[in-house]
PDB file of N, CA and C in Angstrom:
ATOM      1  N   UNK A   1       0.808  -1.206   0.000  1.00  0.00           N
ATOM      2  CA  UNK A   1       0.000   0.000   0.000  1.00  0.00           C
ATOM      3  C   UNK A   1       0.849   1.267   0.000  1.00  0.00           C
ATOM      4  N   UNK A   2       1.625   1.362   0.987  1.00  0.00           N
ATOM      5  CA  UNK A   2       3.168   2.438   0.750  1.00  0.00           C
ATOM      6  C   UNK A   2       3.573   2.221  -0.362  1.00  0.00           C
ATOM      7  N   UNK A   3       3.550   3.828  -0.620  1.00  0.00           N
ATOM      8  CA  UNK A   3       4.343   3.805  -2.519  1.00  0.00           C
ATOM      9  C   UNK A   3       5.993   3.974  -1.565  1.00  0.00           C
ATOM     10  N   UNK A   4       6.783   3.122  -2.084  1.00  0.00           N
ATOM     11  CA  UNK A   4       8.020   2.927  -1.883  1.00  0.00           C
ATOM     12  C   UNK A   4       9.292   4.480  -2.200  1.00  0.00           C
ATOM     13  N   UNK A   5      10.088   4.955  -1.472  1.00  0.00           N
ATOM     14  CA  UNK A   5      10.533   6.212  -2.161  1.00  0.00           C
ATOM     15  C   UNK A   5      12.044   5.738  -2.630  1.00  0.00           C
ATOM     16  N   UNK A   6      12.024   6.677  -3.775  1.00  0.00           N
ATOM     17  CA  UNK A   6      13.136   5.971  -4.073  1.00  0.00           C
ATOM     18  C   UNK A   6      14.561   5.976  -3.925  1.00  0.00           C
ATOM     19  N   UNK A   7      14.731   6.786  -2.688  1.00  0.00           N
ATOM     20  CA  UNK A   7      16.044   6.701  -2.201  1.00  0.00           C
ATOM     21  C   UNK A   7      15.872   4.907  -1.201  1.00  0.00           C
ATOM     22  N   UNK A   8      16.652   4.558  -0.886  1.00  0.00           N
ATOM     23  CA  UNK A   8      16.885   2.953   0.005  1.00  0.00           C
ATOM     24  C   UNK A   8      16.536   3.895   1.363  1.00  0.00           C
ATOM     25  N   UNK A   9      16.990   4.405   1.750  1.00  0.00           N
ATOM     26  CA  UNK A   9      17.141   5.214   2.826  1.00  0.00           C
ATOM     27  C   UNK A   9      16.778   6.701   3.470  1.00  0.00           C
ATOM     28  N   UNK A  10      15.878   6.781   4.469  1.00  0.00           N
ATOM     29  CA  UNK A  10      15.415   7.737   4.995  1.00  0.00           C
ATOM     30  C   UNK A  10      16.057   7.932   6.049  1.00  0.00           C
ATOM     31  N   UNK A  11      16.239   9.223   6.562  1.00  0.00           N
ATOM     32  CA  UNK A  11      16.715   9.700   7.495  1.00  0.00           C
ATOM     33  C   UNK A  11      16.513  11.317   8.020  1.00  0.00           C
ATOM     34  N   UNK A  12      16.222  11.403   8.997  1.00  0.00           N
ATOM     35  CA  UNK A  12      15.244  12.699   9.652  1.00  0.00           C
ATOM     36  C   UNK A  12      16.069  12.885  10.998  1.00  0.00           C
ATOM     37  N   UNK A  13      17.293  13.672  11.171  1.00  0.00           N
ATOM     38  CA  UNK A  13      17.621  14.185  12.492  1.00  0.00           C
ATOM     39  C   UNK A  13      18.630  12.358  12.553  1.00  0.00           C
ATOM     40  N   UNK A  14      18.593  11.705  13.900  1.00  0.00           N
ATOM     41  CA  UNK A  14      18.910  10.731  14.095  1.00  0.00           C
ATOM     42  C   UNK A  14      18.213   9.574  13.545  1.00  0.00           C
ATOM     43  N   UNK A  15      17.231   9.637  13.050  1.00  0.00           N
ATOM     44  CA  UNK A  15      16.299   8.559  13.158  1.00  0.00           C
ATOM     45  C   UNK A  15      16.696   7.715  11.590  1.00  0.00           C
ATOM     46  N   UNK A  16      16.989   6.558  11.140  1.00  0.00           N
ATOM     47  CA  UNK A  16      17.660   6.459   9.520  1.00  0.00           C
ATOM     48  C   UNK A  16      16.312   5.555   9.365  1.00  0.00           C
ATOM     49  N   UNK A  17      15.669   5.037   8.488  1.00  0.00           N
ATOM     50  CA  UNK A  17      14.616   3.882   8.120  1.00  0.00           C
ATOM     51  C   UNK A  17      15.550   3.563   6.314  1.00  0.00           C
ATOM     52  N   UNK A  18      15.947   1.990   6.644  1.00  0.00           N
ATOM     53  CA  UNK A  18      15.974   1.896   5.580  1.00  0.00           C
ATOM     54  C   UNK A  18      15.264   0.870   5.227  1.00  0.00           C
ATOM     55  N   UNK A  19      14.567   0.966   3.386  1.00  0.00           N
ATOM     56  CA  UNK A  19      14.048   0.299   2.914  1.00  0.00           C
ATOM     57  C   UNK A  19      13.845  -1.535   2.837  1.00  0.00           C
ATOM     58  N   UNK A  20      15.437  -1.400   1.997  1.00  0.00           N
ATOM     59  CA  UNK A  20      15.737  -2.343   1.401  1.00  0.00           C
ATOM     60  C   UNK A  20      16.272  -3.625   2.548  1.00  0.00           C
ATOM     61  N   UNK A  21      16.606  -3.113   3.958  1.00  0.00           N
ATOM     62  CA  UNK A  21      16.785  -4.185   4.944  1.00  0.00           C
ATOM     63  C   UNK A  21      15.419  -4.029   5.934  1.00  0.00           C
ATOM     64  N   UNK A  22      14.468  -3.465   5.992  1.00  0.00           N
ATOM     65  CA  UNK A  22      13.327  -2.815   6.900  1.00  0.00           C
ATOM     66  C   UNK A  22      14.068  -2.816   8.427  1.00  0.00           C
ATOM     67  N   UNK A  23      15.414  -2.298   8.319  1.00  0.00           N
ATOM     68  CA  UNK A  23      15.946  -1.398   9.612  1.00  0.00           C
ATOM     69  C   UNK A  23      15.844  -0.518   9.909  1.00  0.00           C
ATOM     70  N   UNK A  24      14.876   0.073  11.138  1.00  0.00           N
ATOM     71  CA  UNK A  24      15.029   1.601  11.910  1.00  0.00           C
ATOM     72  C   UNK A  24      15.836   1.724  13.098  1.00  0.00           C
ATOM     73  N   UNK A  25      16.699   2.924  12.679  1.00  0.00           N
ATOM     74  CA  UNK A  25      17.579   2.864  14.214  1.00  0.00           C
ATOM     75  C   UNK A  25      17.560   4.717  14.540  1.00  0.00           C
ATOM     76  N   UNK A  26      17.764   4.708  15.644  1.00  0.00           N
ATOM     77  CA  UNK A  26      18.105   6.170  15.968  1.00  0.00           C
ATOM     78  C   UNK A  26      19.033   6.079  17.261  1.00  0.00           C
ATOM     79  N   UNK A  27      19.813   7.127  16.995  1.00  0.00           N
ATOM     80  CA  UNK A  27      20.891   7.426  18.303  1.00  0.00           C
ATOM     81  C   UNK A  27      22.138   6.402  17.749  1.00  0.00           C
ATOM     82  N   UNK A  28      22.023   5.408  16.575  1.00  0.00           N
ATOM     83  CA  UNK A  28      22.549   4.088  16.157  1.00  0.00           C
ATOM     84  C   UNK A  28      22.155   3.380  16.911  1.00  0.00           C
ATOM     85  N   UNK A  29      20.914   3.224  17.338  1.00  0.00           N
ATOM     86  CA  UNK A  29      20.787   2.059  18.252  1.00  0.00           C
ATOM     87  C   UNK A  29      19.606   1.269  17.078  1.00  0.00           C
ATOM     88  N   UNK A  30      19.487   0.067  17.089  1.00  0.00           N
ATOM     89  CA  UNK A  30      18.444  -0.179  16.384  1.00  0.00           C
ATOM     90  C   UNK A  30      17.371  -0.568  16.811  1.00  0.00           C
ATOM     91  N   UNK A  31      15.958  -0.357  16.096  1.00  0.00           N
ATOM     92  CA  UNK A  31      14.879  -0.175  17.134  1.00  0.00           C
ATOM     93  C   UNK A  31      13.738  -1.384  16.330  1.00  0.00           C
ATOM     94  N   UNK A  32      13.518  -2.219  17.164  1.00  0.00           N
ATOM     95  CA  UNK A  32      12.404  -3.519  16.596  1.00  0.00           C
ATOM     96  C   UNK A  32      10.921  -2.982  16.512  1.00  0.00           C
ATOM     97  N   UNK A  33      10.230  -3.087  15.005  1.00  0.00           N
ATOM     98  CA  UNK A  33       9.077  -2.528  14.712  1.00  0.00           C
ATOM     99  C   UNK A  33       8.302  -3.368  14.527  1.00  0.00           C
ATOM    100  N   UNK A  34       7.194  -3.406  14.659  1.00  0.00           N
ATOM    101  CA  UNK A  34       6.271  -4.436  13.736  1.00  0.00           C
ATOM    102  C   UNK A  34       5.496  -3.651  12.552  1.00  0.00           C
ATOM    103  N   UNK A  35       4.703  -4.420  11.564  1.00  0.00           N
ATOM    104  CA  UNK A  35       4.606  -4.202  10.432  1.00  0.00           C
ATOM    105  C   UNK A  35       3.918  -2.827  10.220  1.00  0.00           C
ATOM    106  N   UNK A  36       2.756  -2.614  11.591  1.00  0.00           N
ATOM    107  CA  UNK A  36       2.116  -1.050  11.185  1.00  0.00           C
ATOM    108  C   UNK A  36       2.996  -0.423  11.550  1.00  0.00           C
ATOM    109  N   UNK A  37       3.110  -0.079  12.590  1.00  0.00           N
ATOM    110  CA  UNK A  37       4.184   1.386  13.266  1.00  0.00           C
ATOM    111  C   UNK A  37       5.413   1.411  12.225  1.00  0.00           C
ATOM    112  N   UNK A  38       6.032  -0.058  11.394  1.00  0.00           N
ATOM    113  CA  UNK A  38       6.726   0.238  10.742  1.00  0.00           C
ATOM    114  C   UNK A  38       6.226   1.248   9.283  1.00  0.00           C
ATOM    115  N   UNK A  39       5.223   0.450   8.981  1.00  0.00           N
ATOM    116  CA  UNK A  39       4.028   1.707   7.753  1.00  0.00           C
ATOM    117  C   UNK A  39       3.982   2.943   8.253  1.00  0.00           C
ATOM    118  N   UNK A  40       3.413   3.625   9.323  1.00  0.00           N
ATOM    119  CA  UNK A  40       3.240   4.536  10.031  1.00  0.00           C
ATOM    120  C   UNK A  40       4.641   5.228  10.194  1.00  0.00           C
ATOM    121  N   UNK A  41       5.764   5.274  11.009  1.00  0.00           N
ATOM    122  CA  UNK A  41       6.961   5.755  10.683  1.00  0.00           C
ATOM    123  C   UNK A  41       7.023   6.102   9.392  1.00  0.00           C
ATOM    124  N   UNK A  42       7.486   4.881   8.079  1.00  0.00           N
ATOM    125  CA  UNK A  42       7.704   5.102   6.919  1.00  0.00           C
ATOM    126  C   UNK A  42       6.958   6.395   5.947  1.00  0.00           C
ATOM    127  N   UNK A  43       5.838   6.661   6.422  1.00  0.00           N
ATOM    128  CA  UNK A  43       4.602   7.822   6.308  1.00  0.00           C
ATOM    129  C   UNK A  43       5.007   8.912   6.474  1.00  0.00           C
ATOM    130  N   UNK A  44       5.180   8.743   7.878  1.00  0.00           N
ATOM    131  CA  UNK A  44       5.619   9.988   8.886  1.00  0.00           C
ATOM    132  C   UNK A  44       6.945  10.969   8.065  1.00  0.00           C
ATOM    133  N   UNK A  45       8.053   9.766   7.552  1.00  0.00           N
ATOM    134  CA  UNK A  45       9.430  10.167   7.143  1.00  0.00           C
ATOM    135  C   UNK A  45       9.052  10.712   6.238  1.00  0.00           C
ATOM    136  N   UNK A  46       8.285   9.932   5.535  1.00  0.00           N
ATOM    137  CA  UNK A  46       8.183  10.724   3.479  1.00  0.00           C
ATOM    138  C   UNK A  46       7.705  11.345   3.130  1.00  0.00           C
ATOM    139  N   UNK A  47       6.939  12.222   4.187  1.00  0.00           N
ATOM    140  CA  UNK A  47       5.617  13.190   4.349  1.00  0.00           C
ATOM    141  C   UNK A  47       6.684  14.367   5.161  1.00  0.00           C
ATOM    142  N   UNK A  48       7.758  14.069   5.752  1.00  0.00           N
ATOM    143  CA  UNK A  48       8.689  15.295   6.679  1.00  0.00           C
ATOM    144  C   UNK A  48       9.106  16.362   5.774  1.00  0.00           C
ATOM    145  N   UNK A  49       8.608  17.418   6.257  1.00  0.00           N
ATOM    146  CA  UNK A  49       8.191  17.907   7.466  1.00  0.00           C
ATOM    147  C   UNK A  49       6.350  17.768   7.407  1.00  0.00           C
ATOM    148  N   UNK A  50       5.733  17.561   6.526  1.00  0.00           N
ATOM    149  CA  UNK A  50       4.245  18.089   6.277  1.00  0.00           C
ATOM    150  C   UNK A  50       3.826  17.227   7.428  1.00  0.00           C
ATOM    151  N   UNK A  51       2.514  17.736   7.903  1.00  0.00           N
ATOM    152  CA  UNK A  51       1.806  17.068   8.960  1.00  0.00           C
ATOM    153  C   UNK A  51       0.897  16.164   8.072  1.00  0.00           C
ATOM    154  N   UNK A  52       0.657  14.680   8.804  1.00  0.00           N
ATOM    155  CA  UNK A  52      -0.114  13.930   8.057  1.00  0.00           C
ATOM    156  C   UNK A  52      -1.852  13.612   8.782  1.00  0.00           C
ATOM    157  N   UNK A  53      -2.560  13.824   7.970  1.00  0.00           N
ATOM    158  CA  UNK A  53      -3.866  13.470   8.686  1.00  0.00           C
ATOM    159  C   UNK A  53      -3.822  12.092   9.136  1.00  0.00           C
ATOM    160  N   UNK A  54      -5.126  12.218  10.039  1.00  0.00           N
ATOM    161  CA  UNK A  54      -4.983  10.660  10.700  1.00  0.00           C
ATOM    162  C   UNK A  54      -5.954   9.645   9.559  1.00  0.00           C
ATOM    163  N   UNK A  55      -6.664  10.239   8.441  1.00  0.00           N
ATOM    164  CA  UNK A  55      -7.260   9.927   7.423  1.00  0.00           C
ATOM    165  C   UNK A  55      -6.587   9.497   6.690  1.00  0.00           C
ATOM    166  N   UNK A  56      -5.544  10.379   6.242  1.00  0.00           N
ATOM    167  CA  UNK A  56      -4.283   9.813   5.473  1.00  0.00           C
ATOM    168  C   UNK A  56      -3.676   8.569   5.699  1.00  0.00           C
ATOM    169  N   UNK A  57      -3.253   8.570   7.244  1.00  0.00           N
ATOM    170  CA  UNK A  57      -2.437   7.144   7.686  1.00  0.00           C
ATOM    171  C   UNK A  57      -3.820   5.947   7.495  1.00  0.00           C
ATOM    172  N   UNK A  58      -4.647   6.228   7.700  1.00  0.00           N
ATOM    173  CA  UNK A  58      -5.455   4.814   7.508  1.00  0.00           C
ATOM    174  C   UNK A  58      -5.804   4.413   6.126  1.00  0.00           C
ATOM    175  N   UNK A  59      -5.725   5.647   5.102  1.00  0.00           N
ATOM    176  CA  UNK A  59      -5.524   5.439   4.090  1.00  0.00           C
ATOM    177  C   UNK A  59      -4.811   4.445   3.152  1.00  0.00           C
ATOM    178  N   UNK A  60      -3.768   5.509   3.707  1.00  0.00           N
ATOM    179  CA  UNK A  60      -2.495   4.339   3.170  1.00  0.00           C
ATOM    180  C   UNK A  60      -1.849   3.350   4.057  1.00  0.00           C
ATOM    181  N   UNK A  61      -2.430   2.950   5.150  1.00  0.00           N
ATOM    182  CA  UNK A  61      -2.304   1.410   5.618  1.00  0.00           C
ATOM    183  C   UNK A  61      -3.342   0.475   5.670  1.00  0.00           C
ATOM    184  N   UNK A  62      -4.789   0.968   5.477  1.00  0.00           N
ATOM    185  CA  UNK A  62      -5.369  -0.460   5.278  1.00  0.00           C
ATOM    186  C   UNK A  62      -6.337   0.041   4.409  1.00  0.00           C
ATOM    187  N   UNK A  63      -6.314   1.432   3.129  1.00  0.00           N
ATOM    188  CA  UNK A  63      -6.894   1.380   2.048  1.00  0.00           C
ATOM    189  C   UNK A  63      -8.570   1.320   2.449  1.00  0.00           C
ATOM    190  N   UNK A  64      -9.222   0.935   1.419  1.00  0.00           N
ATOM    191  CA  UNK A  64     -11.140   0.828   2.060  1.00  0.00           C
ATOM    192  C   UNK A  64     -11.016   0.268   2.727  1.00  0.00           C
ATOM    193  N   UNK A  65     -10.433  -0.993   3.609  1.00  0.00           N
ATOM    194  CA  UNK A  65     -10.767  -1.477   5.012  1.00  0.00           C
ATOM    195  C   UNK A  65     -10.315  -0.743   6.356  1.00  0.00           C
ATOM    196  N   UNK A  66     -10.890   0.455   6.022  1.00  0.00           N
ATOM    197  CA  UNK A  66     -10.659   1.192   7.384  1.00  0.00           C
ATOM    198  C   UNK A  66     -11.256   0.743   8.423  1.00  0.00           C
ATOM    199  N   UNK A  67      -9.836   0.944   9.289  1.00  0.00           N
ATOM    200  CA  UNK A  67     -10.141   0.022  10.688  1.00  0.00           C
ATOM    201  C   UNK A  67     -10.931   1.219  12.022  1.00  0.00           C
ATOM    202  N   UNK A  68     -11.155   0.960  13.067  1.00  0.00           N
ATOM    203  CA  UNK A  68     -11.488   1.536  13.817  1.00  0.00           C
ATOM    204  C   UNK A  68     -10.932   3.120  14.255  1.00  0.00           C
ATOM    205  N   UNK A  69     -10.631   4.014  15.003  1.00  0.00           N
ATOM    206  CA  UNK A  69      -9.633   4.752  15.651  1.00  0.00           C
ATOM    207  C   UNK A  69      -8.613   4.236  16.712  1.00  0.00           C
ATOM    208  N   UNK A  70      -8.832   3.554  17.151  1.00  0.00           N
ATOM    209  CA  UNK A  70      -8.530   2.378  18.562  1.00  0.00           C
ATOM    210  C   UNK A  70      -6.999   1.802  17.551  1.00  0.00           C
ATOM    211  N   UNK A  71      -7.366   1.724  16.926  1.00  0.00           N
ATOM    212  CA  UNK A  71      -5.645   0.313  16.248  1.00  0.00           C
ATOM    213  C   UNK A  71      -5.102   1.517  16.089  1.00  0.00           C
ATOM    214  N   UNK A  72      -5.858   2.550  15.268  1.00  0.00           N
ATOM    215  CA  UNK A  72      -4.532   3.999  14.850  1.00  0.00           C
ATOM    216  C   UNK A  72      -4.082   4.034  16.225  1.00  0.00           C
ATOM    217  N   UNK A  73      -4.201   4.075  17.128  1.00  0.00           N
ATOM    218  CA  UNK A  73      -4.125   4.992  18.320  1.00  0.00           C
ATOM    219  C   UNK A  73      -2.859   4.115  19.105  1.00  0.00           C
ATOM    220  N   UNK A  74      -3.493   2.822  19.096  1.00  0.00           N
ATOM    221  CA  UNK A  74      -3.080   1.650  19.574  1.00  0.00           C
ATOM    222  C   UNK A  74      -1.911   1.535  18.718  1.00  0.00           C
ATOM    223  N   UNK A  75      -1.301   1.485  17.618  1.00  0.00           N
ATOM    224  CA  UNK A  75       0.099   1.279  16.768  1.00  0.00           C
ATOM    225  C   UNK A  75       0.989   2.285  17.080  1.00  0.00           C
ATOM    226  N   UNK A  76       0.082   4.172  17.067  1.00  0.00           N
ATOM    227  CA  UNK A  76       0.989   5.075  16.992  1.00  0.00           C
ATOM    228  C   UNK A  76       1.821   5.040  18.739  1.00  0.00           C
ATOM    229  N   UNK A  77       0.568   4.569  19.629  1.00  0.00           N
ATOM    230  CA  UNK A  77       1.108   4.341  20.694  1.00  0.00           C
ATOM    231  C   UNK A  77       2.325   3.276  20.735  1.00  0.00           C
ATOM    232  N   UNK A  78       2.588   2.106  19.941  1.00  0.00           N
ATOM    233  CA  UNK A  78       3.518   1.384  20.193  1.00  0.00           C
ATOM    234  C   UNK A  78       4.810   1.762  19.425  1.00  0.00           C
ATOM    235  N   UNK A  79       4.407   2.737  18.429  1.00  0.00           N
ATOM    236  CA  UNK A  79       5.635   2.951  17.537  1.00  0.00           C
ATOM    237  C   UNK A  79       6.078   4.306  18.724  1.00  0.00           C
ATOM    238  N   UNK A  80       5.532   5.016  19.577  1.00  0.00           N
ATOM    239  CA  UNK A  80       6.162   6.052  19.965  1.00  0.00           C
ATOM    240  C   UNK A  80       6.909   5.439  21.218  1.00  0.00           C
ATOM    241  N   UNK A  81       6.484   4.284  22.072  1.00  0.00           N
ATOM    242  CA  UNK A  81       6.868   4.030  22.982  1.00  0.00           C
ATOM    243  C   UNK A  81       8.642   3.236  22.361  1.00  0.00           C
ATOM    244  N   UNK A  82       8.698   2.777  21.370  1.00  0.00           N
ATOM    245  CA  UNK A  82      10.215   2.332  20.735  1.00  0.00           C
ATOM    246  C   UNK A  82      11.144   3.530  20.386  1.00  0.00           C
ATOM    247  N   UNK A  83      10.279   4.493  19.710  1.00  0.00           N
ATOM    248  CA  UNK A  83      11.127   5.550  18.720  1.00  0.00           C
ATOM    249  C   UNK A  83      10.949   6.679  19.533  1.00  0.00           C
ATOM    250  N   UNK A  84      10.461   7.057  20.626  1.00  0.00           N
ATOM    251  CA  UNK A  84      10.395   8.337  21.644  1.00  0.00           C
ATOM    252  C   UNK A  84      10.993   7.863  23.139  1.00  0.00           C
ATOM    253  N   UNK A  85      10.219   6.888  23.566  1.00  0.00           N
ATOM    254  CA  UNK A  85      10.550   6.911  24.843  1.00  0.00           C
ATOM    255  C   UNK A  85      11.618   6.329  25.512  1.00  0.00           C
ATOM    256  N   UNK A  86      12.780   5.816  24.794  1.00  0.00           N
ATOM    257  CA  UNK A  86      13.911   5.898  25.173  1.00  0.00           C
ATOM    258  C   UNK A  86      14.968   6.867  25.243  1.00  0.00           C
ATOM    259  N   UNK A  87      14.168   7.845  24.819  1.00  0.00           N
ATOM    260  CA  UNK A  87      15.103   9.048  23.925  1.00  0.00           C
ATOM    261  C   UNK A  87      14.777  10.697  24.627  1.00  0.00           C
ATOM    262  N   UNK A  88      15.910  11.083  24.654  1.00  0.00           N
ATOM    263  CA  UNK A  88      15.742  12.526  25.708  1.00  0.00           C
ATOM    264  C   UNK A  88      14.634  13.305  24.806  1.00  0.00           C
ATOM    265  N   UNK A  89      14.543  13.317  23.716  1.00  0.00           N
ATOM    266  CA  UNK A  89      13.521  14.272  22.634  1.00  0.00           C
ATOM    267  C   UNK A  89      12.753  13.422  21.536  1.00  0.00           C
ATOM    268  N   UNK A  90      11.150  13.486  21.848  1.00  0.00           N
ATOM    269  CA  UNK A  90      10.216  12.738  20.985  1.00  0.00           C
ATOM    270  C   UNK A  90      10.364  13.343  19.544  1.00  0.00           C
ATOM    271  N   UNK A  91       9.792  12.771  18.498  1.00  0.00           N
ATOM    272  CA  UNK A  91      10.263  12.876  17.359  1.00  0.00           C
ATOM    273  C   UNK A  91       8.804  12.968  16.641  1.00  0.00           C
ATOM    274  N   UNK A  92       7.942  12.339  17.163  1.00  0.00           N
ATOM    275  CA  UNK A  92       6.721  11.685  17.211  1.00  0.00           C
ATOM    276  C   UNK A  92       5.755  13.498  17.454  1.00  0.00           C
ATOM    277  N   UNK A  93       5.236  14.140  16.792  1.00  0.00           N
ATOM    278  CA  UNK A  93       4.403  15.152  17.277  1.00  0.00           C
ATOM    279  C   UNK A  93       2.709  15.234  16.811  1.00  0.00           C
ATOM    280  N   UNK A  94       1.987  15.011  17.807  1.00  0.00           N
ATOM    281  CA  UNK A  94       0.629  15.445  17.622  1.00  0.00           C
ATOM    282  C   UNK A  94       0.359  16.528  17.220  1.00  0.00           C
ATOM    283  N   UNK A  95      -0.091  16.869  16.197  1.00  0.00           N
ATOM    284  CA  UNK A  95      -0.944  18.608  15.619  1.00  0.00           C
ATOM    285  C   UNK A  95      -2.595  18.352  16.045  1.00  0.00           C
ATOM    286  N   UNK A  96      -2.963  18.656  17.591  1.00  0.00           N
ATOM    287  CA  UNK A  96      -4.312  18.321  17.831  1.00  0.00           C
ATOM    288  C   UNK A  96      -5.520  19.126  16.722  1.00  0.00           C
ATOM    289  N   UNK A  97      -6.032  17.848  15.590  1.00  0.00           N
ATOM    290  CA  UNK A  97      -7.102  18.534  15.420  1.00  0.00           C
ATOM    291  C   UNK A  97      -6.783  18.213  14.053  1.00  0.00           C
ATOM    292  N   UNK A  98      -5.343  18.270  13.568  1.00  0.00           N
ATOM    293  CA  UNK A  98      -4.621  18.405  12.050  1.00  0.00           C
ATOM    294  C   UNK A  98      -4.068  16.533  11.894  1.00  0.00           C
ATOM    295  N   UNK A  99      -3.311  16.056  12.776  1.00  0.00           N
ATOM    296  CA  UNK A  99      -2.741  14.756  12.516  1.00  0.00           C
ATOM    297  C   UNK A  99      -1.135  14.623  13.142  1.00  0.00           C
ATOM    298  N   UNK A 100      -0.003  14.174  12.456  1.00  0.00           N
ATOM    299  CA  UNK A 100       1.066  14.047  13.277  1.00  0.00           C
ATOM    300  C   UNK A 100       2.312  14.360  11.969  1.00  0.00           C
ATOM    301  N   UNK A 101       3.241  14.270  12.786  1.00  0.00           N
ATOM    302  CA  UNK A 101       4.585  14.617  11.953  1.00  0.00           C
ATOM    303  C   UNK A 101       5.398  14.091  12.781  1.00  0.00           C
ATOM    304  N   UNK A 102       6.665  14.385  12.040  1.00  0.00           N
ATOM    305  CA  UNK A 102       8.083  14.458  12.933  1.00  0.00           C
ATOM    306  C   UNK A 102       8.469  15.399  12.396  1.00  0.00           C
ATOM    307  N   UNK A 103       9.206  15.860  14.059  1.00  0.00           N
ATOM    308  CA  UNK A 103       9.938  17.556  13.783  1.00  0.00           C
ATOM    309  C   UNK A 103      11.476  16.579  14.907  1.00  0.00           C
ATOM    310  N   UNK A 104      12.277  17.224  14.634  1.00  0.00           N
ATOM    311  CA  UNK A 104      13.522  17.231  15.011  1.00  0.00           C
ATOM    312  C   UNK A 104      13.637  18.267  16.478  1.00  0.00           C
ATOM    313  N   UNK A 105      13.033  19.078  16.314  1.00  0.00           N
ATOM    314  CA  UNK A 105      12.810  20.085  17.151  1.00  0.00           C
ATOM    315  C   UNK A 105      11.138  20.809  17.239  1.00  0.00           C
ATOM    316  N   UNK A 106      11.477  21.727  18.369  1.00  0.00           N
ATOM    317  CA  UNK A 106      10.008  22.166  18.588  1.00  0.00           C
ATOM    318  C   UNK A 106      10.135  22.916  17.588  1.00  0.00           C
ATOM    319  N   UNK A 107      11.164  24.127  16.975  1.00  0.00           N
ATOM    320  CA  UNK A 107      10.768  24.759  15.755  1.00  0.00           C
ATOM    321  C   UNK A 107      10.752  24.229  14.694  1.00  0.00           C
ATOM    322  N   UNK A 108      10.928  23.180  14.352  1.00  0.00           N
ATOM    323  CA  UNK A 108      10.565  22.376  13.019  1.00  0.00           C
ATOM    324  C   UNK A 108       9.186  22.292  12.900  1.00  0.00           C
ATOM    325  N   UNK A 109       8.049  22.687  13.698  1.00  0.00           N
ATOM    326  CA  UNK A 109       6.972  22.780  13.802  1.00  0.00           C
ATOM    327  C   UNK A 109       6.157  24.057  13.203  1.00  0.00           C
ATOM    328  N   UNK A 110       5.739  23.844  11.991  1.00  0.00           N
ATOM    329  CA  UNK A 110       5.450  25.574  11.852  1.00  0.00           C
ATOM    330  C   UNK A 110       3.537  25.045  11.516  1.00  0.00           C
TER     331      UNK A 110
END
């Protein structure tokens, strides 16, 4: 369902996602995903800086079988607890009302 980009490799601040091995690491540490939060990240990166609706992400992860709000909520929660909460600065930002991004910083936020 992810249109694939065509560099192998993303990378935003610390955080690298690459394609072609489905490795995410940040800080160089490497960080174990499962298949949504890994979709969801991959989103997040190829969409940086733009904020993504939460319409969007269900979009492009489960297409017309849109799932509940509960699994969005429930994945973004597990992808932030790997890729934020080990880490002195979340990467992970809510736009209440708009959807989410990653900013590197609070002013990467406009």
């Amino acid at each position: 369902m992810i249109k694939q980009p065509e560099t192998i490799t993303l990378k935003i601040g610390t955080l690298v996602l690459n394609y072609q091995t489905k490795q995410v690491s940040r800080d160089n540490q490497e960080l174990t995903l499962q298949p949504i939060p890994w979709q969801i990240l991959s989103i997040l990166m190829q969409a940086h800086p733009r904020v993504v609706s939460r319409t969007e992400l269900c979009d492009q992860i489960w297409g017309d079988d849109h799932t509940d709000s509960d699994a969005l909520r429930s994945h973004l929660y597990q992808l932030r607890k790997i890729v934020d909460k080990p880490f002195t600065h979340p990467l992970i930002k809510t736009m209440h009302g708009i959807g989410f991004c990653l900013a590197t910083t609070d002013t990467a936020i406009q």
